[in-house]
N, C-alpha and C. Protein backbone atom coordinates (compact mmCIF):
# COMPACT_ATOMS: atom_id res chain seq x y z
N UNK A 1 -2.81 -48.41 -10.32
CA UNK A 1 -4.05 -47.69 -10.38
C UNK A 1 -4.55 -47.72 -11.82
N UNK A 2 -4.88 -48.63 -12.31
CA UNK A 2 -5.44 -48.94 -13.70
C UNK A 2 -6.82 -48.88 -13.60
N UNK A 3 -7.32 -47.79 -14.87
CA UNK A 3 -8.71 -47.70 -14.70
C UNK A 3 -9.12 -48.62 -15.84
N UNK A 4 -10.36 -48.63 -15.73
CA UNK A 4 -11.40 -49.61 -17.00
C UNK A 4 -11.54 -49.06 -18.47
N UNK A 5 -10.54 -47.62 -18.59
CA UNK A 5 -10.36 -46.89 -19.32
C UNK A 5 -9.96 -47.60 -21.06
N UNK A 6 -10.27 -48.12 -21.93
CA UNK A 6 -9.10 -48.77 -23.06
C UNK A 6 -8.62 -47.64 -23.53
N UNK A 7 -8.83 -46.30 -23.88
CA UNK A 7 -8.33 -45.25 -24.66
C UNK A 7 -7.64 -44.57 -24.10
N UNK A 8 -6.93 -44.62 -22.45
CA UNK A 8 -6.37 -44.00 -21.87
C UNK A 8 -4.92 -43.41 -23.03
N UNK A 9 -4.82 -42.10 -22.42
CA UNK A 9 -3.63 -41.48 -23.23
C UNK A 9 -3.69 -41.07 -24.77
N UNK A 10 -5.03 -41.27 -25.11
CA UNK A 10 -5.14 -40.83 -26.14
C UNK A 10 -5.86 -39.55 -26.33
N UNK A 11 -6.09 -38.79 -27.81
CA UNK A 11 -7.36 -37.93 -27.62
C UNK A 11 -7.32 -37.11 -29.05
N UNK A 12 -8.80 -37.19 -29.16
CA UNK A 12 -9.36 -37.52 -30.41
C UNK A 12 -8.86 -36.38 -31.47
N UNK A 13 -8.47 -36.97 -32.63
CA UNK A 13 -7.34 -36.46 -33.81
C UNK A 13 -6.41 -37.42 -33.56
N UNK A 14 -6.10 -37.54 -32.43
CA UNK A 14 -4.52 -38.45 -32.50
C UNK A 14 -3.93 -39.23 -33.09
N UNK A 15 -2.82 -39.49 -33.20
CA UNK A 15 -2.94 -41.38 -34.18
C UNK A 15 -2.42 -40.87 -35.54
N UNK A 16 -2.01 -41.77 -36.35
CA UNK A 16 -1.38 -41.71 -37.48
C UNK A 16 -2.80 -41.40 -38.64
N UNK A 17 -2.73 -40.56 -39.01
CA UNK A 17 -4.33 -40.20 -40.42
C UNK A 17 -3.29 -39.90 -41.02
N UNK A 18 -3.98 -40.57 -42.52
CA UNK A 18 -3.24 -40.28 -43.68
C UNK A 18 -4.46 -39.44 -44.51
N UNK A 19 -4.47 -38.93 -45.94
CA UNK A 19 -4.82 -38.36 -46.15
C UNK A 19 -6.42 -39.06 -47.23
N UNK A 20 -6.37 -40.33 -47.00
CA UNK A 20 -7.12 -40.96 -47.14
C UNK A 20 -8.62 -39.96 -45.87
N UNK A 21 -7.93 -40.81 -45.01
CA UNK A 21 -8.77 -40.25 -43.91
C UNK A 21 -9.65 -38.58 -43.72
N UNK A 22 -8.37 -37.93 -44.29
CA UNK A 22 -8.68 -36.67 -43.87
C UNK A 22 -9.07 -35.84 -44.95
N UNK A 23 -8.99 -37.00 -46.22
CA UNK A 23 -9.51 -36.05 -47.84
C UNK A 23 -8.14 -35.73 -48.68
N UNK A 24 -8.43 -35.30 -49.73
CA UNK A 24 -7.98 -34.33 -50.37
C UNK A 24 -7.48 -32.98 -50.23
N UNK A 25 -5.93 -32.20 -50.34
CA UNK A 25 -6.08 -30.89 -50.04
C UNK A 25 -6.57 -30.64 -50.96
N UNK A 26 -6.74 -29.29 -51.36
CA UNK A 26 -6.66 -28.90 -52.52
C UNK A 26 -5.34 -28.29 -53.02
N UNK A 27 -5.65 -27.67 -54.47
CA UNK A 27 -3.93 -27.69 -54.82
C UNK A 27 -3.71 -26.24 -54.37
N UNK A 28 -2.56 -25.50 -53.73
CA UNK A 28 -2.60 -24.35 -53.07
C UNK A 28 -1.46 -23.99 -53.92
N UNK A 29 -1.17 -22.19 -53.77
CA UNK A 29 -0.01 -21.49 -54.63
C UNK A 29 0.39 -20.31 -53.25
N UNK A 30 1.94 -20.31 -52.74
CA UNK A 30 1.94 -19.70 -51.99
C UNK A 30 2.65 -17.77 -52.95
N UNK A 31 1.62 -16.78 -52.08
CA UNK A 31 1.84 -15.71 -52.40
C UNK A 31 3.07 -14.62 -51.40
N UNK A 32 3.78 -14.22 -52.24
CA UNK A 32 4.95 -13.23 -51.27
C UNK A 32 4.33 -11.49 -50.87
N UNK A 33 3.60 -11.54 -49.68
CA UNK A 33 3.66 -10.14 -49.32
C UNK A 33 4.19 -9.30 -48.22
N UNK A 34 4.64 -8.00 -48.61
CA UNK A 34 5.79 -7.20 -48.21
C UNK A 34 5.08 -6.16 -47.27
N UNK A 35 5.79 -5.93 -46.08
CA UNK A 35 5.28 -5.04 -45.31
C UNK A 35 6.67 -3.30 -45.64
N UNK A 36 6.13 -2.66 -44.70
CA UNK A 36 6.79 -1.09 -44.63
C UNK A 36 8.49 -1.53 -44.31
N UNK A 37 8.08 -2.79 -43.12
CA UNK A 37 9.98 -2.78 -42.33
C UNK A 37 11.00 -3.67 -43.10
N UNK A 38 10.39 -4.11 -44.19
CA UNK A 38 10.75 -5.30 -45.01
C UNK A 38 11.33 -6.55 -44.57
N UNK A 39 9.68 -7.02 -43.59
CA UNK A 39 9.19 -8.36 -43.85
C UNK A 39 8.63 -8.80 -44.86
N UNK A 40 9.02 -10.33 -45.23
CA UNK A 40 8.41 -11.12 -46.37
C UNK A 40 7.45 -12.23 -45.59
N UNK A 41 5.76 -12.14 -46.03
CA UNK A 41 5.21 -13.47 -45.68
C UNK A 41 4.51 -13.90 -46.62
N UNK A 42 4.84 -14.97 -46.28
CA UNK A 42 4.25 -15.84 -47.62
C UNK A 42 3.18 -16.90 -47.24
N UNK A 43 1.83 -16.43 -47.29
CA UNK A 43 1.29 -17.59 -46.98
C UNK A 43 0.55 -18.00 -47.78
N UNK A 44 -0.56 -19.41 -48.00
CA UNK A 44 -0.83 -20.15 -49.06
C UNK A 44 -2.17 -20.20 -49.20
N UNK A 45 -2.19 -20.09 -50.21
CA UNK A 45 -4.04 -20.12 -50.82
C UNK A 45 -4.62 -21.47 -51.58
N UNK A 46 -5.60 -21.30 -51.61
CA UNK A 46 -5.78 -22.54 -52.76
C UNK A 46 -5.61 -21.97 -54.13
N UNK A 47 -5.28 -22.68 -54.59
CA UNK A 47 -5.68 -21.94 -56.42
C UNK A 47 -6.93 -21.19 -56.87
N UNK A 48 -7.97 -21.55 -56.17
CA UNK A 48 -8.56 -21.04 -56.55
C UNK A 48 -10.19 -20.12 -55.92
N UNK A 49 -8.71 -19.74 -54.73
CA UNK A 49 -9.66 -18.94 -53.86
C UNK A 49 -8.92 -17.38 -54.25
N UNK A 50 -9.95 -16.57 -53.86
CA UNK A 50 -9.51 -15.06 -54.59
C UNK A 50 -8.27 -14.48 -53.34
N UNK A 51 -7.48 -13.86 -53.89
CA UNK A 51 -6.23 -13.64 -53.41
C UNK A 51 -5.99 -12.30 -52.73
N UNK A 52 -6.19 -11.92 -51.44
CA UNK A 52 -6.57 -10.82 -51.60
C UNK A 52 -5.36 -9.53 -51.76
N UNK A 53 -5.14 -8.39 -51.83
CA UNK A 53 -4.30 -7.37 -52.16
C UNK A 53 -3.24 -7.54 -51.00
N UNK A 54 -3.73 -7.31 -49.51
CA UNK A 54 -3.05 -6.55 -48.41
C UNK A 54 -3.39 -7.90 -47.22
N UNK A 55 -2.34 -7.91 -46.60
CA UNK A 55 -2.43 -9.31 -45.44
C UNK A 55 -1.59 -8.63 -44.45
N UNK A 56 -1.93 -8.81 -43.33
CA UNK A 56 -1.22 -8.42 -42.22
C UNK A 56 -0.20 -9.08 -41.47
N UNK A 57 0.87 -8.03 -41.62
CA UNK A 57 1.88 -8.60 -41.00
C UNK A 57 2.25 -9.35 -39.80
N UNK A 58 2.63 -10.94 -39.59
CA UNK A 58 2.46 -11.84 -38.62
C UNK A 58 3.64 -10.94 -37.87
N UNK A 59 4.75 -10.22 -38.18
CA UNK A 59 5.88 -10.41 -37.14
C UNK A 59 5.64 -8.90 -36.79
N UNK A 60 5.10 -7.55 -37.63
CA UNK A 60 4.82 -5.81 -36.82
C UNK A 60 3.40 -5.71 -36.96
N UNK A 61 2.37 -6.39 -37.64
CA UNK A 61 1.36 -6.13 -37.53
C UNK A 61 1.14 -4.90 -38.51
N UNK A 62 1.94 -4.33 -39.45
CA UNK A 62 1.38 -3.36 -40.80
C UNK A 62 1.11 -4.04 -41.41
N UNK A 63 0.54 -2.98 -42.38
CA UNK A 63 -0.25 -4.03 -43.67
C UNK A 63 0.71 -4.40 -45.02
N UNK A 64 0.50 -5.49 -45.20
CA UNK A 64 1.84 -5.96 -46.05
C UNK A 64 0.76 -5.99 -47.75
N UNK A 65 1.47 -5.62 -48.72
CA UNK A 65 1.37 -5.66 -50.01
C UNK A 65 1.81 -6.90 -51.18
N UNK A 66 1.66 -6.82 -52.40
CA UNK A 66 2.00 -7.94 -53.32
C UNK A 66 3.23 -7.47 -54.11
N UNK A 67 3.35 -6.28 -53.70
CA UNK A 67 4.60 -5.48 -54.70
C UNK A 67 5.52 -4.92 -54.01
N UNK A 68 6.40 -5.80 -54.12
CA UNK A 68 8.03 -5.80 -53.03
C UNK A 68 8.37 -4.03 -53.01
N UNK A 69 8.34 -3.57 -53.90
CA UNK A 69 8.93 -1.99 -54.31
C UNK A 69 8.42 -1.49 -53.61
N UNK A 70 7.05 -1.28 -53.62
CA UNK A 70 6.31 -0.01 -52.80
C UNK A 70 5.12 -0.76 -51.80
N UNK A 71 5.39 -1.11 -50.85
CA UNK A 71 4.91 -1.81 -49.64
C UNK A 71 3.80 -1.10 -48.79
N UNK A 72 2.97 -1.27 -48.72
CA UNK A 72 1.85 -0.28 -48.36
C UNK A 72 2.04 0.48 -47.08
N UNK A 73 1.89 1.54 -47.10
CA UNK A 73 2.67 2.60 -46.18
C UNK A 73 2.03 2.39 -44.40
N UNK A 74 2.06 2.11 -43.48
CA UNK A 74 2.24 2.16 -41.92
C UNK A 74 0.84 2.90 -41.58
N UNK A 75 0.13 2.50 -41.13
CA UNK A 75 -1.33 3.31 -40.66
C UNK A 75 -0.56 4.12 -39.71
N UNK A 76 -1.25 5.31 -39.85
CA UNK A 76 -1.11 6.65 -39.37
C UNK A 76 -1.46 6.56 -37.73
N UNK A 77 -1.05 6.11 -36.54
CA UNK A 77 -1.66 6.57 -35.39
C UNK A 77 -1.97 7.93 -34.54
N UNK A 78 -3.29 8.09 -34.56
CA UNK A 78 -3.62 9.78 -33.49
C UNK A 78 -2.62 9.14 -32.34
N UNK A 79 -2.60 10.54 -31.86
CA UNK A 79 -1.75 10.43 -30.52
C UNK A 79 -3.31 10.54 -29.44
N UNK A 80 -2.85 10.53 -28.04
CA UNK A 80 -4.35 9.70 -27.12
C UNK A 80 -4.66 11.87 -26.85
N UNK A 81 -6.13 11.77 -26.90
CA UNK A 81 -6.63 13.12 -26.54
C UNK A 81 -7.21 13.17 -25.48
N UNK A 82 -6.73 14.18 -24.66
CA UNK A 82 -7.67 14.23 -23.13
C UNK A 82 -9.19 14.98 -23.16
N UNK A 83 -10.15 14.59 -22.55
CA UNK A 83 -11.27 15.49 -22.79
C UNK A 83 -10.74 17.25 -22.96
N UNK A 84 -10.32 17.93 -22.43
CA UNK A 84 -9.61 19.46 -22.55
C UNK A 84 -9.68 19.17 -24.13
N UNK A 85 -8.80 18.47 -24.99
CA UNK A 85 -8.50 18.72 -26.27
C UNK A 85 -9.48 18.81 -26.84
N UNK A 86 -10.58 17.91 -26.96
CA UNK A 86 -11.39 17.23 -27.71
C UNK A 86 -12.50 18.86 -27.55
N UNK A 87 -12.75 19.44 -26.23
CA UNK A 87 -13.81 20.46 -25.90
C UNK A 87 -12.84 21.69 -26.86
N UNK A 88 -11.42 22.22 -26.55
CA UNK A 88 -11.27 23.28 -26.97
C UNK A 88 -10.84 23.01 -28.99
N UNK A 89 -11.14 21.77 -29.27
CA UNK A 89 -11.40 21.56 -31.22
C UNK A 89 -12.76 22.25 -31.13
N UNK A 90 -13.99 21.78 -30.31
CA UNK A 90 -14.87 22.32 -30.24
C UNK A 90 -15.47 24.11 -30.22
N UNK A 91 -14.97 24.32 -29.16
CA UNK A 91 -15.06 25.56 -28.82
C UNK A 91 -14.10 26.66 -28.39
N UNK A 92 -14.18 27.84 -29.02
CA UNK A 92 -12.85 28.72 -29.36
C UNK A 92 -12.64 29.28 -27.36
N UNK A 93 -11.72 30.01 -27.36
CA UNK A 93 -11.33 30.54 -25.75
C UNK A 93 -12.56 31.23 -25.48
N UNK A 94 -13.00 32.15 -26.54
CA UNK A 94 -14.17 33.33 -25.72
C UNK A 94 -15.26 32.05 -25.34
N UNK A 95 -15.72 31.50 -26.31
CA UNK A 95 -16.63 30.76 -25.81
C UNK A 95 -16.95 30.29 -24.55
N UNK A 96 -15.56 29.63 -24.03
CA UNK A 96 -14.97 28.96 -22.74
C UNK A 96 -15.07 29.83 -21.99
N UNK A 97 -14.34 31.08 -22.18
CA UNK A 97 -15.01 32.14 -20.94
C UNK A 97 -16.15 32.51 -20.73
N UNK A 98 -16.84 32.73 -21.83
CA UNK A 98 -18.57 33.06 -21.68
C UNK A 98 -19.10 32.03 -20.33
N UNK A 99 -18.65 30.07 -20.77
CA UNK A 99 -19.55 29.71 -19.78
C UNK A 99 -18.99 30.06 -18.69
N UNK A 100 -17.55 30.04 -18.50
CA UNK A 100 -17.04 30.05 -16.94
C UNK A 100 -17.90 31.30 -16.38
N UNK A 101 -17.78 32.50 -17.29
CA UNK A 101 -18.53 33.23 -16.37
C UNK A 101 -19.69 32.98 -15.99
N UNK A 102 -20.74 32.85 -17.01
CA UNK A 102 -21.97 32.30 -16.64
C UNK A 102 -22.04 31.15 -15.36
N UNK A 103 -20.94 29.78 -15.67
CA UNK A 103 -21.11 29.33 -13.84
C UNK A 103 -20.66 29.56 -12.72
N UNK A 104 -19.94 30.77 -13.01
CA UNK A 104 -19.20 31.61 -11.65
C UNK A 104 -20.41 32.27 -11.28
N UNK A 105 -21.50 32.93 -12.42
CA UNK A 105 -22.54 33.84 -11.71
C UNK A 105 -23.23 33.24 -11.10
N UNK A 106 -24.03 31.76 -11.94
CA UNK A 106 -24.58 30.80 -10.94
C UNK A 106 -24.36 30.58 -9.90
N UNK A 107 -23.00 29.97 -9.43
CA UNK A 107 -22.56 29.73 -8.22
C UNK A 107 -22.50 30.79 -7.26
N UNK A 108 -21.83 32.62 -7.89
CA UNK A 108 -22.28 33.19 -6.58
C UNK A 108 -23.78 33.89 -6.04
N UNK A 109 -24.39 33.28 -7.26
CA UNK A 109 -26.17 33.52 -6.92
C UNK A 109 -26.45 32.39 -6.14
N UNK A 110 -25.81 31.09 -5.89
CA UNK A 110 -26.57 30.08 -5.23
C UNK A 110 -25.94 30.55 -3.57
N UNK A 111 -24.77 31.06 -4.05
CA UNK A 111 -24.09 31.03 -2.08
C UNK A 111 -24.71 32.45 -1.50
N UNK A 112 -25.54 33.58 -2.48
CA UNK A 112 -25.89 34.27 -1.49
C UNK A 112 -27.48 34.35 -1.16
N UNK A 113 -27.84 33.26 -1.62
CA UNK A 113 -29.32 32.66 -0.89
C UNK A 113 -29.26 32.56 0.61
């Protein structure tokens, strides 16, 4: 079952490129930054691209630092809030009773229509 195909099995990038082909890198300097669980990653810049402070950790995902000693500390996670929480930050107990009463009166003004 041979098709009329000549490039069969190939696909495009493939093939031996040298660096002729593909340019110049540029010259790169790899940097060591440290997370909270003490992972080391090191990944590579060019020389002369700006380097930045904090890179995120490929293997826990904290934020990793340039200074092995003091490693930038673990973002803080809230714990998950149910609507209840979020209303009574809002509003103190009396409050909460004020409306209940108010839609208890509603309601037994609507049932004795």
């Amino acid at each position: 079952m041979a098709g009329g195909n000549a490039i069969r099995g190939t696909r495009v990038g493939a093939g031996p490129m040298g660096e002729s082909e593909r340019g110049e890198t540029a010259p790169r300097c790899r940097v060591n930054y440290y997370c909270a669980n003490g992972h080391v990653t090191s990944p590579s810049f060019a020389i002369d691209a700006e380097i930045p402070e904090t890179w995120d950790c490929p293997r826990c995902g904290f934020p990793a630092g340039r200074d092995g000693n003091n490693p930038p500390a673990p973002p803080r996670t809230e714990p998950y809030k149910t609507h209840l929480a979020y209303v009574k930050e809002r509003r103190t107990d009396e409050d909460g009773e004020a409306i209940l009463e108010e839609a208890l009166a509603r309601l037994r003004a609507s049932r004795e229509l």
